[in-house]
Protein backbone atom coordinates (compact mmCIF):
# COMPACT_ATOMS: atom_id res chain seq x y z
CA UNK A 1 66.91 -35.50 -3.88
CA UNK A 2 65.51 -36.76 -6.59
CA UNK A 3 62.96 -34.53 -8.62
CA UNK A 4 59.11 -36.04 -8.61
CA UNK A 5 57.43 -36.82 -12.03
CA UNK A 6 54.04 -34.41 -11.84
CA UNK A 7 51.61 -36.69 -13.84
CA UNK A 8 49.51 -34.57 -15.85
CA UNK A 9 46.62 -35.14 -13.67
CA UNK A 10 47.56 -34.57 -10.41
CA UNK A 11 47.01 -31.01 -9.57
CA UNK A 12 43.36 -31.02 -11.53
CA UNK A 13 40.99 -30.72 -8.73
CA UNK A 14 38.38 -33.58 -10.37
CA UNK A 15 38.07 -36.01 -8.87
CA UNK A 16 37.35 -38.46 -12.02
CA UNK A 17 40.44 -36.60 -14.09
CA UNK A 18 42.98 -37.28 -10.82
CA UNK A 19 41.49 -41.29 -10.92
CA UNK A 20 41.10 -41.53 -14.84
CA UNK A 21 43.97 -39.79 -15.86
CA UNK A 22 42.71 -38.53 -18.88
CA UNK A 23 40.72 -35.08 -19.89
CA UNK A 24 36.79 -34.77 -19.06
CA UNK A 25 36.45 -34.26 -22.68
CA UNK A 26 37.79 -38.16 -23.16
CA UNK A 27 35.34 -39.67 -20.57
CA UNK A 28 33.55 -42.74 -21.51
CA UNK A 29 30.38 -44.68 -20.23
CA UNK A 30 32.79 -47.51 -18.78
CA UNK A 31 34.97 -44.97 -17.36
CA UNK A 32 32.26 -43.19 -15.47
CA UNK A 33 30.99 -47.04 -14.31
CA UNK A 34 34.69 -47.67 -12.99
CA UNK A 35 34.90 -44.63 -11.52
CA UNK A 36 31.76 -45.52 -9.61
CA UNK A 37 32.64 -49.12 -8.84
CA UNK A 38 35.78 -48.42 -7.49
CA UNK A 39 35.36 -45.28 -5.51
CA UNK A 40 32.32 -46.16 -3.71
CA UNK A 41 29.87 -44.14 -5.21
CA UNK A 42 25.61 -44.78 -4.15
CA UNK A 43 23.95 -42.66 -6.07
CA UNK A 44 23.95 -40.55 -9.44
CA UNK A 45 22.21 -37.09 -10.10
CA UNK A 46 21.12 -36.33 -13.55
CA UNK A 47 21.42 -32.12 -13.56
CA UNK A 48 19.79 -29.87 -16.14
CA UNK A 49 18.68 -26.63 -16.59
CA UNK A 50 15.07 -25.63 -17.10
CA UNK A 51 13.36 -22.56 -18.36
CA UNK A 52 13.65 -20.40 -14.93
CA UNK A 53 17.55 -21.03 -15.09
CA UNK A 54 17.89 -23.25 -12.18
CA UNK A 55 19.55 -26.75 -11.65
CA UNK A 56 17.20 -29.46 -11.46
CA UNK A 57 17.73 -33.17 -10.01
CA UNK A 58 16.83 -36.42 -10.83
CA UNK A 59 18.40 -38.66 -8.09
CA UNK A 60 19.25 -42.51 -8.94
CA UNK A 61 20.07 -45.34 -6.12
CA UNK A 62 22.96 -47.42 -7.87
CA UNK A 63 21.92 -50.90 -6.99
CA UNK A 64 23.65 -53.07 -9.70
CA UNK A 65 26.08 -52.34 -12.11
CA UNK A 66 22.99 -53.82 -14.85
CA UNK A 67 20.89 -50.25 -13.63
CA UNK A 68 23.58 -47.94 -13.92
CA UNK A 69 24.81 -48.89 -17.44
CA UNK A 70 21.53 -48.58 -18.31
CA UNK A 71 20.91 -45.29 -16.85
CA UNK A 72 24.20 -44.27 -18.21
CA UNK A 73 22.72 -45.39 -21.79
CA UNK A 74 19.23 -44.81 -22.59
CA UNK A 75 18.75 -41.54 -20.28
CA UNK A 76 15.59 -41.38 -18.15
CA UNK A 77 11.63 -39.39 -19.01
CA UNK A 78 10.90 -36.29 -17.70
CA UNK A 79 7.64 -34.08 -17.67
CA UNK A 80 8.74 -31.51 -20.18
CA UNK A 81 5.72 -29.08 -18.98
CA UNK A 82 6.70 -28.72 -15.70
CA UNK A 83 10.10 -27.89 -16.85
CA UNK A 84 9.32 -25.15 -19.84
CA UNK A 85 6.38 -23.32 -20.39
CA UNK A 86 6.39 -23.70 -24.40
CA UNK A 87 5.44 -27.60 -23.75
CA UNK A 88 1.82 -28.62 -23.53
CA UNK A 89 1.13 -30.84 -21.26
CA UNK A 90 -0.83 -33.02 -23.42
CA UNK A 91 2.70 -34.28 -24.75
CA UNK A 92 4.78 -33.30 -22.66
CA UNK A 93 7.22 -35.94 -22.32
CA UNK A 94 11.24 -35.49 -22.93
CA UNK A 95 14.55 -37.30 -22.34
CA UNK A 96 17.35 -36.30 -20.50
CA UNK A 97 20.60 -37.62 -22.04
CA UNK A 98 24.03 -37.44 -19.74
CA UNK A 99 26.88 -35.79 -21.09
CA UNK A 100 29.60 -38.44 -19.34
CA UNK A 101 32.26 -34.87 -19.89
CA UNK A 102 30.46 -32.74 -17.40
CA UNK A 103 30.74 -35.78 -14.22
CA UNK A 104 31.71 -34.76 -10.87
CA UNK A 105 31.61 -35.56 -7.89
CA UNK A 106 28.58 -33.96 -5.50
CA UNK A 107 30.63 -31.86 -2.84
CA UNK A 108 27.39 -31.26 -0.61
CA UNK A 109 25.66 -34.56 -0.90
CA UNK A 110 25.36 -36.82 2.41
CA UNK A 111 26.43 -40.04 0.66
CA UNK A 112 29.07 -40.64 -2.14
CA UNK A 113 27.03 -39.29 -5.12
CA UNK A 114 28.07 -38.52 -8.46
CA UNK A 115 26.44 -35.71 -10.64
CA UNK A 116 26.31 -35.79 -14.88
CA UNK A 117 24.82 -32.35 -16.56
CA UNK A 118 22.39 -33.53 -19.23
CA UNK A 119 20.94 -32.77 -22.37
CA UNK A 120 17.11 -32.56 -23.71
CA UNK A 121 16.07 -35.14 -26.51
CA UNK A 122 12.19 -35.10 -27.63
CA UNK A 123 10.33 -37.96 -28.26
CA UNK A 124 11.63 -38.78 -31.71
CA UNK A 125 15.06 -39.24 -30.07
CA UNK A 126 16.00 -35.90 -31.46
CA UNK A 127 17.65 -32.88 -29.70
CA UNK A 128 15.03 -30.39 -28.10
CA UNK A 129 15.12 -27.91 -30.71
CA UNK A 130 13.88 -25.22 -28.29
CA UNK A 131 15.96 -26.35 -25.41
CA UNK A 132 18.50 -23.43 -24.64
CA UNK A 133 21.04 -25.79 -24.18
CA UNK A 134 20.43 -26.93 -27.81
CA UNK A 135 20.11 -23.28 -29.25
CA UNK A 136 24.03 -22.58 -28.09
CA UNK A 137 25.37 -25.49 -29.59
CA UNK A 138 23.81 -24.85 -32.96
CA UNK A 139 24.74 -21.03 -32.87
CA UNK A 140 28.35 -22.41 -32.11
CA UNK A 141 28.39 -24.82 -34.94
CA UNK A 142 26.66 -22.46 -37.30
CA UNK A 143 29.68 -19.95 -36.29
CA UNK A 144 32.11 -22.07 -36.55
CA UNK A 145 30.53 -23.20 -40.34
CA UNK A 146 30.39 -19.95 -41.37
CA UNK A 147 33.54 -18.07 -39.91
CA UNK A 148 35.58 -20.82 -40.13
CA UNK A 149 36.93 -19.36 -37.00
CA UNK A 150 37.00 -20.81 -33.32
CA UNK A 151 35.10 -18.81 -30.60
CA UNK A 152 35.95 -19.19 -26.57
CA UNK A 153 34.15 -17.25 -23.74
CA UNK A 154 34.59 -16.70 -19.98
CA UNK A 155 32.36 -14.90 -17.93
CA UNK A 156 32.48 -12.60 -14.88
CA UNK A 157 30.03 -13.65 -12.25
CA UNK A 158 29.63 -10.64 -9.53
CA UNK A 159 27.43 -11.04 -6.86
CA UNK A 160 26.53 -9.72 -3.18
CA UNK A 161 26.51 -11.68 0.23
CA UNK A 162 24.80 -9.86 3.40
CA UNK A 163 24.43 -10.64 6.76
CA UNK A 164 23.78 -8.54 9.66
CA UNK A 165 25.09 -5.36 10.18
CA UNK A 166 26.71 -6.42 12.97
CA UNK A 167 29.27 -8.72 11.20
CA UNK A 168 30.87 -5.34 10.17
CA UNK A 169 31.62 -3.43 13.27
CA UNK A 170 35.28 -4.25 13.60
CA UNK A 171 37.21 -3.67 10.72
CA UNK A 172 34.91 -1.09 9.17
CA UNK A 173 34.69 -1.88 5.25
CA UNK A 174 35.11 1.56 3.65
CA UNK A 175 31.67 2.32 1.67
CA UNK A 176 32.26 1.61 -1.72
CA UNK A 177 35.55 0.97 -1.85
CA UNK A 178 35.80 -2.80 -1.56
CA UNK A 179 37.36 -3.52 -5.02
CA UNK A 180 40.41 -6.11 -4.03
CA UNK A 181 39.85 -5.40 -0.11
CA UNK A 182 41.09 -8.18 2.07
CA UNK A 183 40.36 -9.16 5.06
CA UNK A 184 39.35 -7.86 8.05
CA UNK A 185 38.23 -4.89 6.02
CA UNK A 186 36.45 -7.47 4.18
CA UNK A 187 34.13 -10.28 5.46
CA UNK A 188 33.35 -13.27 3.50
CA UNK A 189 36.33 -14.26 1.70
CA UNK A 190 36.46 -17.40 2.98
CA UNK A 191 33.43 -18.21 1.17
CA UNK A 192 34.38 -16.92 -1.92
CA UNK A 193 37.62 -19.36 -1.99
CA UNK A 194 35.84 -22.43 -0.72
CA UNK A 195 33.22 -21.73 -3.38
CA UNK A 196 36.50 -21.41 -5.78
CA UNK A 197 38.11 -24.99 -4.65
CA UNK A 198 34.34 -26.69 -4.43
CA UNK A 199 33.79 -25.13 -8.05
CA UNK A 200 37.57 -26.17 -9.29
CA UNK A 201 36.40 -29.73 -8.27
CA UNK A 202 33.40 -29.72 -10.42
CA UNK A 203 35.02 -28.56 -13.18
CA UNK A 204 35.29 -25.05 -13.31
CA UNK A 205 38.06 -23.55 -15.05
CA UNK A 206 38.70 -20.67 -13.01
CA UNK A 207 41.10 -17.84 -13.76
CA UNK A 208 40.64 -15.71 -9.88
CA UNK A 209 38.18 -14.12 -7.25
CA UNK A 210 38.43 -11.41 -5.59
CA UNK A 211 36.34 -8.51 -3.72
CA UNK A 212 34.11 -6.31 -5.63
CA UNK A 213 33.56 -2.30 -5.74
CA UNK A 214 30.59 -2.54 -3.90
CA UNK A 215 29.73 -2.65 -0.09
CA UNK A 216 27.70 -0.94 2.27
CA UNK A 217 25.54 -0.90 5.36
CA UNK A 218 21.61 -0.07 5.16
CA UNK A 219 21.37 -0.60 8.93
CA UNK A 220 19.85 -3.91 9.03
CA UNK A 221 22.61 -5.55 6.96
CA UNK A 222 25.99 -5.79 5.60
CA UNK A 223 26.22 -6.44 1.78
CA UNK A 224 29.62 -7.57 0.19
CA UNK A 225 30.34 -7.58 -3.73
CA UNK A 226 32.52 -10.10 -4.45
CA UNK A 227 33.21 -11.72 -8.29
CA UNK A 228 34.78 -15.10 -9.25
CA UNK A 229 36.55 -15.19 -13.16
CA UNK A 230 36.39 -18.10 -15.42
CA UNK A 231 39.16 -19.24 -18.08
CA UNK A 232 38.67 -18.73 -21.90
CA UNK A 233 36.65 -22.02 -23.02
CA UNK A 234 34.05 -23.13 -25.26
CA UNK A 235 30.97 -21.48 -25.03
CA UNK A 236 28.82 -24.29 -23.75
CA UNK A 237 31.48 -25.38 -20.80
CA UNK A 238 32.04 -21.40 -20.36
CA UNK A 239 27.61 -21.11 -19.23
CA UNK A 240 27.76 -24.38 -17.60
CA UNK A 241 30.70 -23.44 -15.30
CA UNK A 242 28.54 -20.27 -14.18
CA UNK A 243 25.77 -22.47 -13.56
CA UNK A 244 27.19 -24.90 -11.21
CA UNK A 245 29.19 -21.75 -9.27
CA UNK A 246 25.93 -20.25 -8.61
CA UNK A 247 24.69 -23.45 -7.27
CA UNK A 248 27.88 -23.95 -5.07
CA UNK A 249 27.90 -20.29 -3.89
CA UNK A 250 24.32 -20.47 -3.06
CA UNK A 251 24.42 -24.29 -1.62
CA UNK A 252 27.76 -22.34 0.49
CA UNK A 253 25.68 -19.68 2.28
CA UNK A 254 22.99 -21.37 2.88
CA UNK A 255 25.22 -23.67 5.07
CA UNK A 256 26.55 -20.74 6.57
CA UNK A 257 23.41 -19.22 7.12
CA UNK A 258 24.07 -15.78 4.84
CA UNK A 259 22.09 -14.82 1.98
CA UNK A 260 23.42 -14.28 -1.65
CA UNK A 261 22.19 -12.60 -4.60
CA UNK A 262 23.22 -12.30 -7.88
CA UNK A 263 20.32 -9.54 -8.84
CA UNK A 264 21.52 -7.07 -10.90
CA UNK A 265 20.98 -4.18 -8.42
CA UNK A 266 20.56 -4.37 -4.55
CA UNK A 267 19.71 -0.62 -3.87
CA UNK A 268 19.94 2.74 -6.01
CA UNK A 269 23.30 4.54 -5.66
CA UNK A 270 25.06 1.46 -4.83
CA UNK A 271 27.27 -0.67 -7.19
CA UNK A 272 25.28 -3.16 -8.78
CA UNK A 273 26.25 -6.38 -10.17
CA UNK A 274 26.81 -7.75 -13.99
CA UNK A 275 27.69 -10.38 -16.03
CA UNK A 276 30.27 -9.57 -17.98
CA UNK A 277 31.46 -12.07 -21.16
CA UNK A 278 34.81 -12.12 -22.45
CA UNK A 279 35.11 -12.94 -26.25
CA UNK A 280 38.53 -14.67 -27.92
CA UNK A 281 38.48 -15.91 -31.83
CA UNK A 282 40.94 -18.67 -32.32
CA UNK A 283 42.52 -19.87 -35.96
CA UNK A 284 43.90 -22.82 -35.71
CA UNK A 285 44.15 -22.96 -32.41
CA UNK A 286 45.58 -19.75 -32.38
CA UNK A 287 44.36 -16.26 -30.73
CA UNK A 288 44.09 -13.96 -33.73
CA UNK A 289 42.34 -11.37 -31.24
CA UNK A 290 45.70 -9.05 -32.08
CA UNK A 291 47.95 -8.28 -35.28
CA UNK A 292 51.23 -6.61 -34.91
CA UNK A 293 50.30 -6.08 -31.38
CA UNK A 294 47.19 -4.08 -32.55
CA UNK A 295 43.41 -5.49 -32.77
CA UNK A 296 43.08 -7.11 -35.80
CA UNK A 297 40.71 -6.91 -38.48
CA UNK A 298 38.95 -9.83 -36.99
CA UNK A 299 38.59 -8.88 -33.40
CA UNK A 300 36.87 -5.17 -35.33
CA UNK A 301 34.32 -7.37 -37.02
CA UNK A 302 33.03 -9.29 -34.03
CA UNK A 303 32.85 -6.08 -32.01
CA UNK A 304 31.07 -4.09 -34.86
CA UNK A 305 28.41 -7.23 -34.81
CA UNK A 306 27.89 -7.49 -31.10
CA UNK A 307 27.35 -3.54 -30.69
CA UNK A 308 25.07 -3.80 -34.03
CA UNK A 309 22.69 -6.19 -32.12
CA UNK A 310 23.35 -4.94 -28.50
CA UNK A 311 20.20 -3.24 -27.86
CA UNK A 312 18.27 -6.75 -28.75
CA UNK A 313 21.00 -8.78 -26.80
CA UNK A 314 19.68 -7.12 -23.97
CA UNK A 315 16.24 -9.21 -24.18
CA UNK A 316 18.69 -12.12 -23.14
CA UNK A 317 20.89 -10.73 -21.01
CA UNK A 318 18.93 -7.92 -19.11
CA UNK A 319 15.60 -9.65 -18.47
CA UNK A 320 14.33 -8.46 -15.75
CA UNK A 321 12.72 -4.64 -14.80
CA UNK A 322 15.86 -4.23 -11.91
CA UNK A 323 17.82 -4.81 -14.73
CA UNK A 324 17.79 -1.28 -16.13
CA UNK A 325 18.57 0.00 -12.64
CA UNK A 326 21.96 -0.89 -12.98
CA UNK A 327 22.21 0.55 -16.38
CA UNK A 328 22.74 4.05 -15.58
CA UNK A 329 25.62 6.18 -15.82
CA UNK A 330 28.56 6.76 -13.59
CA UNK A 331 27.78 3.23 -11.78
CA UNK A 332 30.30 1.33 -14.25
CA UNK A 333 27.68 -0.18 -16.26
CA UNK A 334 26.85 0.76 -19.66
CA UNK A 335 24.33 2.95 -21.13
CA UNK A 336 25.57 3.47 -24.39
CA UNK A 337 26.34 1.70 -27.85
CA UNK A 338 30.62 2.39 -28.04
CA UNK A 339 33.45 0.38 -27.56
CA UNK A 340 36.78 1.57 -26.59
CA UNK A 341 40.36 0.16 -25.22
CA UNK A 342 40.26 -0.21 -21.33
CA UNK A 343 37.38 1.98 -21.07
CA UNK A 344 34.66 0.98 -18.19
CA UNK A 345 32.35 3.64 -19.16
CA UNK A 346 31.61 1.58 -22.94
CA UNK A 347 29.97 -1.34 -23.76
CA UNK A 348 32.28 -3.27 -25.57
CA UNK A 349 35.95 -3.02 -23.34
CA UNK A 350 39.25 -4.05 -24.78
CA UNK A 351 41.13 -4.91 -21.80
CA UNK A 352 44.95 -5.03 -21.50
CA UNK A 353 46.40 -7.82 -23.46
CA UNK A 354 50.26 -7.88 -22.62
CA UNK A 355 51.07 -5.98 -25.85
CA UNK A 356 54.12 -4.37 -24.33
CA UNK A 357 57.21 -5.16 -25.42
CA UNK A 358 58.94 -5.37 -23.18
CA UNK A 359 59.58 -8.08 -20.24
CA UNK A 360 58.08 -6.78 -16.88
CA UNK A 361 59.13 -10.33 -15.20
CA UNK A 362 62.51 -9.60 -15.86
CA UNK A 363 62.64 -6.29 -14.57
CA UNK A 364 62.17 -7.53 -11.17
CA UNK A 365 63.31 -11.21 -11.26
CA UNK A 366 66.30 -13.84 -12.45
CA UNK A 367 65.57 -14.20 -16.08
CA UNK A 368 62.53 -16.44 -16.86
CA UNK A 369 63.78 -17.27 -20.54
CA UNK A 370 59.97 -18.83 -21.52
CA UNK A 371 58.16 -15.23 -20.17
CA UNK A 372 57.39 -14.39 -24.16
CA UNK A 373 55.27 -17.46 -24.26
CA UNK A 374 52.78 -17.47 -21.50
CA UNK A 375 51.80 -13.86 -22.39
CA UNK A 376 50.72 -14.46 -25.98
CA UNK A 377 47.34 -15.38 -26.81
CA UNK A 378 45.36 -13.84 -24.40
CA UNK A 379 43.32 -10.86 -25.61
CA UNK A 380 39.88 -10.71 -25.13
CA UNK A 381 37.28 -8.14 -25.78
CA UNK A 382 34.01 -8.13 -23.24
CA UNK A 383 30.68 -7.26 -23.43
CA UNK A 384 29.41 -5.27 -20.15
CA UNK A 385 25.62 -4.87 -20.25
CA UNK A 386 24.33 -8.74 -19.30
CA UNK A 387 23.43 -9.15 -15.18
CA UNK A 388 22.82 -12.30 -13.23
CA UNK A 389 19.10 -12.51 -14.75
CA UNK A 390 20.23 -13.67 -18.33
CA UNK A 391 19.33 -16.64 -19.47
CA UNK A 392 22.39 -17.83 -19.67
CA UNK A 393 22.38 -20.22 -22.59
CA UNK A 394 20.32 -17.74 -24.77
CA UNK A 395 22.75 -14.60 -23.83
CA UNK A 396 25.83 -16.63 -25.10
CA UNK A 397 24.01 -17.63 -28.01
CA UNK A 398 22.59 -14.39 -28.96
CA UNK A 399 26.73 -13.45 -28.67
CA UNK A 400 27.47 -15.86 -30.83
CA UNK A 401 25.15 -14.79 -34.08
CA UNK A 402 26.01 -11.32 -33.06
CA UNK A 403 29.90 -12.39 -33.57
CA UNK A 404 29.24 -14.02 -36.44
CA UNK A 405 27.08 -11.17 -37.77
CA UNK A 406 30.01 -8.51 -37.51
CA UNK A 407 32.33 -11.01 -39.02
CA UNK A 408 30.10 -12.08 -42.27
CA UNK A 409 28.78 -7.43 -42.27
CA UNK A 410 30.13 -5.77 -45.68
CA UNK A 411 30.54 -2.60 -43.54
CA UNK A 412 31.32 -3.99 -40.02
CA UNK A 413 35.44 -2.17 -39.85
CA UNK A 414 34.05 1.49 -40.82
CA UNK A 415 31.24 0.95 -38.00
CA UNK A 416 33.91 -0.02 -35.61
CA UNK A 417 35.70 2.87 -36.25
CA UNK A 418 32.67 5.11 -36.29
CA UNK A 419 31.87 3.83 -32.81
CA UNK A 420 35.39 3.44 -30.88
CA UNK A 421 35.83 6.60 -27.81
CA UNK A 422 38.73 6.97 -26.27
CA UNK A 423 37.33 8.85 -23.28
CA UNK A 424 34.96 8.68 -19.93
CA UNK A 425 31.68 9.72 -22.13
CA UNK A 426 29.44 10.42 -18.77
CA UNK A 427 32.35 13.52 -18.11
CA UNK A 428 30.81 16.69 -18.67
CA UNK A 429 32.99 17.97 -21.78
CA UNK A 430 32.02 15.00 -23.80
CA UNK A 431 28.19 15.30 -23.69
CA UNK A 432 28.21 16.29 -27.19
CA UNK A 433 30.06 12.51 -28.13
CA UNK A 434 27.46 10.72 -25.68
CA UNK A 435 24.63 12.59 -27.50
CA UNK A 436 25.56 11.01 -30.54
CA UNK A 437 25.68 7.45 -29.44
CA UNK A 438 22.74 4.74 -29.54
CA UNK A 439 21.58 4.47 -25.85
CA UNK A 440 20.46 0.93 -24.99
CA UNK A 441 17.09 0.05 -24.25
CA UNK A 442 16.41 1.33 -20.73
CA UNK A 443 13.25 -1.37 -19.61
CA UNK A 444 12.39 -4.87 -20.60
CA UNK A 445 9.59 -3.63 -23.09
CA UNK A 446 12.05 -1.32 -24.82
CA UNK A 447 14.12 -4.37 -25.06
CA UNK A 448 11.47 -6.39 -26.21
CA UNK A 449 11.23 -3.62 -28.77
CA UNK A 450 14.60 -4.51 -30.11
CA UNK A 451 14.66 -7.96 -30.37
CA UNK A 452 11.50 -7.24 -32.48
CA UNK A 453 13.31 -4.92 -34.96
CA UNK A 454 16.28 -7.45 -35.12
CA UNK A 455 14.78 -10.79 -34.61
CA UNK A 456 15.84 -12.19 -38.18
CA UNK A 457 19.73 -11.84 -37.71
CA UNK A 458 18.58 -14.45 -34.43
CA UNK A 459 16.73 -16.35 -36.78
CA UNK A 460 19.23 -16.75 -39.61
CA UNK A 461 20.20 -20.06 -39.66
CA UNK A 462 17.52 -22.04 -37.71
CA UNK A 463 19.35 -20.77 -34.77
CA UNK A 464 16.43 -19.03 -32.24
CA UNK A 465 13.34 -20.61 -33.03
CA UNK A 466 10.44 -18.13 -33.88
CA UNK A 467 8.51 -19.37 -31.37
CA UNK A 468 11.21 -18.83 -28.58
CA UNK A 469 11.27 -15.05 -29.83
CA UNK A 470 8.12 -14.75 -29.69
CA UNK A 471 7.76 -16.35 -25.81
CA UNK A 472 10.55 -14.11 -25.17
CA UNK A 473 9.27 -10.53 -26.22
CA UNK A 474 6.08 -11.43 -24.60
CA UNK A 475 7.23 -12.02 -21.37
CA UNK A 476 9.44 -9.07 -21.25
CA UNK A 477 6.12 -6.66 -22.56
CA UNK A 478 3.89 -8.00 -19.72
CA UNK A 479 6.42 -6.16 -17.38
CA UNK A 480 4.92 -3.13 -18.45
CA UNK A 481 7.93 -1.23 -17.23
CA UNK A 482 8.74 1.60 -19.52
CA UNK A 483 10.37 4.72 -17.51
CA UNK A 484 10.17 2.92 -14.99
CA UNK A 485 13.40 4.49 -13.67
CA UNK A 486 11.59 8.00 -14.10
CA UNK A 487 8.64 7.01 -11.99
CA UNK A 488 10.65 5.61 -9.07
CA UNK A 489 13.10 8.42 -8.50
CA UNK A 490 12.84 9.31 -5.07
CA UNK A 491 10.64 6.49 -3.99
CA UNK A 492 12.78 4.24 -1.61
CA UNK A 493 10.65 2.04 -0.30
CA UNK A 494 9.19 1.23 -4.24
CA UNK A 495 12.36 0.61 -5.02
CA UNK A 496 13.11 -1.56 -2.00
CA UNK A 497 9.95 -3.58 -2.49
CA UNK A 498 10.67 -4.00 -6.66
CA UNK A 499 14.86 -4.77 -5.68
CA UNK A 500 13.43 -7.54 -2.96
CA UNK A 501 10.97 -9.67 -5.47
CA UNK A 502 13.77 -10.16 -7.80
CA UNK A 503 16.69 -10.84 -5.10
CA UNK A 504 16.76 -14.41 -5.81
CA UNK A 505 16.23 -14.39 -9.90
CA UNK A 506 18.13 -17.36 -11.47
């Protein structure tokens, strides 16, 4: 039998790459219109993100070919000052531009409809210089201008469905103990992988799901961490992937009639839920994460700059009072200002990176003579304190200036060094090493603190506009939650009420 030609295409689950046959990052105007013609398409969404970190909609009826290239050209208005609280009203209005890249098709409308992300433009025809959106791309192209180095990201997205208790009486889940579980022990893994396909299809670039640590029974219901892993890309596509798989997931259980959250914490004692980023610098084209199978100067640098601003990353990343709930020791989330190799209890993590030399496929398998290849180039090193509240396009762009601040810092290898542990610093014999380490800020106001004391290395550049700071430290003051962890020790149903007001945040 003849062997079949795979096109290139073919297994990508877009729709528009499978019928274009060409990359999302080569899509046209006239290829989205053909696309459309031909495949039967009645409507268009324009999606964007506004300041509370949800997807909005603007729905078009395609009813001539005339109306959708013009859609497709000029953008539409929108009422900025519904949208972000920094725009008056009295001139409020603002474009929305689509970004033909980011089509897909809609996998929960009722008719054929095809969604573009877009992008803010004021009313000089000028990117939104305080859009979030716009503040990434500019701290990615003032990286990129002054490293000369490329910068990819992925992200971790972790997050709890529940039901009712009763969904868990056969096949007890074991409390706690649900990291990689499959079913029956666990429950709702066929939610996770339809979210995974559904995602896949609108363009997410996803490296694997699986169960989380955490699960449990409070008597009324069943809760079930489970996390979904993204592939190294650039930092815009890398938020914009988590966006649209919290839509799906959420858009997924509602449809199923289970609830989802992505909080940070669901109870005290209990696993909670973060965000974590993976970071990967790239010379021409190449991963330069690693040097003789050791972390490079490089890959030192950008660590020494993101634990240098970590405390004020946290205004980003952290932004609600639940937040600090998670960070707390022996809960695998970070409390301190360390990084270390394969070490859950810092804040930066160097992960495994296939540095061994020798071939575990062909231990256990007929030779695979191309094994060398698909193992190189794929160190990362991740950041561990951001939750499910970050602002998503902020967080990565306060990552960003943070990279590029250890890799431009006079001093940044000796801080590395100075703050690299090789051990479990929440073990009892090395409270003398966790005494000596930065803690991070432990509410939003001590955050807000931070961001204060640091606020020019955001500024450098143009990058965070002053006013944004400033928008930002106040909202995270008028929480008014310092020791806030103190005061409700003990206090259950405090707790419960606090955990329940921000179960749906972003």
């Amino acid at each position: 039998m003849a062997k079949k030609n795979t096109n290139a295409y073919e297994l990508n689950p877009n729709e528009l790459v499978q019928f274009l046959k060409k990359p999302t990052s080569e899509f046209t105007k006239d290829d989205i219109i053909n696309f459309i013609v031909n495949n039967n398409i009645e409507m268009v969404n324009f999606r964007y993100i506004a300041a509370d970190g949800r997807l909005k909609t603007l729905n078009f009826v395609i009813n001539s070919v005339e109306y959708l290239n013009e859609i497709l050209t000029t953008g539409e208005r929108v009422d900025g000052s519904s949208l972000f609280s920094f725009i008056e009203a009295g001139s409020s209005d603002l474009y929305v531009v689509p970004r033909y890249c980011t089509a897909f098709v809609n996998p929960f409308a009722s008719i054929p409809t095809l969604d573009i992300l877009c992008s803010y433009f004021d009313s000089a025809g000028n990117p939104l210089k305080s859009s979030p959106e716009y503040i990434l791309q500019k701290a990615h192209q003032v990286f990129k201008q002054k490293t000369g180095l490329e910068f990819k990201a992925l992200g971790e997205l972790e997050y709890y469905i529940y039901a009712d208790s009763d969904c868990n009486d056969q096949f007890q889940a074991t409390d706690q103990r649900g990291y990689h579980e499959s079913p029956p022990y666990t429950k709702f893994e066929h939610i996770r992988t339809e979210a995974m396909s559904i995602i896949a299809s609108c363009g997410g670039q996803i490296k694997y799901g699986h169960s989380e640590v955490g699960n449990f029974t409070d008597g009324e219901y069943y809760y079930e961490q489970q996390e979904i892993e993204f592939l190294p890309c650039d930092p815009s596509s890398a938020v914009e992937q988590m966006l649209i798989a919290k839509w799906v997931l959420r858009q997924l259980c509602k449809e199923y009639e289970l609830n989802i959250s992505f909080a940070p914490k669901i109870t005290v004692g209990k696993a909670g839920s973060g965000l974590h980023i993976h970071m990967m610098l790239l010379k021409n084209g190449k991963n330069i994460m690693l040097k003789n199978n050791v972390l490079s100067d490089e890959a030192k640098k950008m660590i020494a700059g993101v634990l240098d601003v970590s405390d004020a990353l946290t205004a980003f990343g952290n932004t609600i009072p639940v937040s600090y709930l998670r960070l707390v020791p022996h809960q695998e989330a970070p409390t301190n200002i360390c990084w270390g190799d394969r070490n859950r209890s810092v804040l930066v993590r160097v992960p495994l990176g296939w540095t061994s030399k020798t071939s575990m496929i062909n231990q256990i398998n007929p030779p695979v003579q191309d094994a060398a290849k698909y193992t190189e180039g794929r160190q990362t090193v991740e950041i561990r304190s951001g939750d499910g509240s970050a602002d998503l396009y902020l967080y990565m762009a306060g990552i960003l200036v943070a990279a590029q601040h250890g890799l431009t810092m006079k001093n940044a290898i000796e801080m590395a060094n100075k703050l690299y542990v090789n051990v479990n610093i929440f073990k009892k014999e090395n409270a003398k090493l966790l005494k000596s380490l930065n803690a991070l800020p432990a509410s939003c106001e001590e955050s807000a603190e931070q961001l204060s004391k640091k606020r020019k290395i955001f500024e450098a550049n143009d990058v965070f506009p002053e006013g944004l700071l400033d928008s930002t430290i106040e909202q995270l003051k008028s929480y008014k939650d310092k020791n806030l962890s103190e005061k409700l020790e003990g206090k259950t149903k405090e707790i419960r009420e606090l955990v329940m007001k921000y179960i749906h945040i972003n």
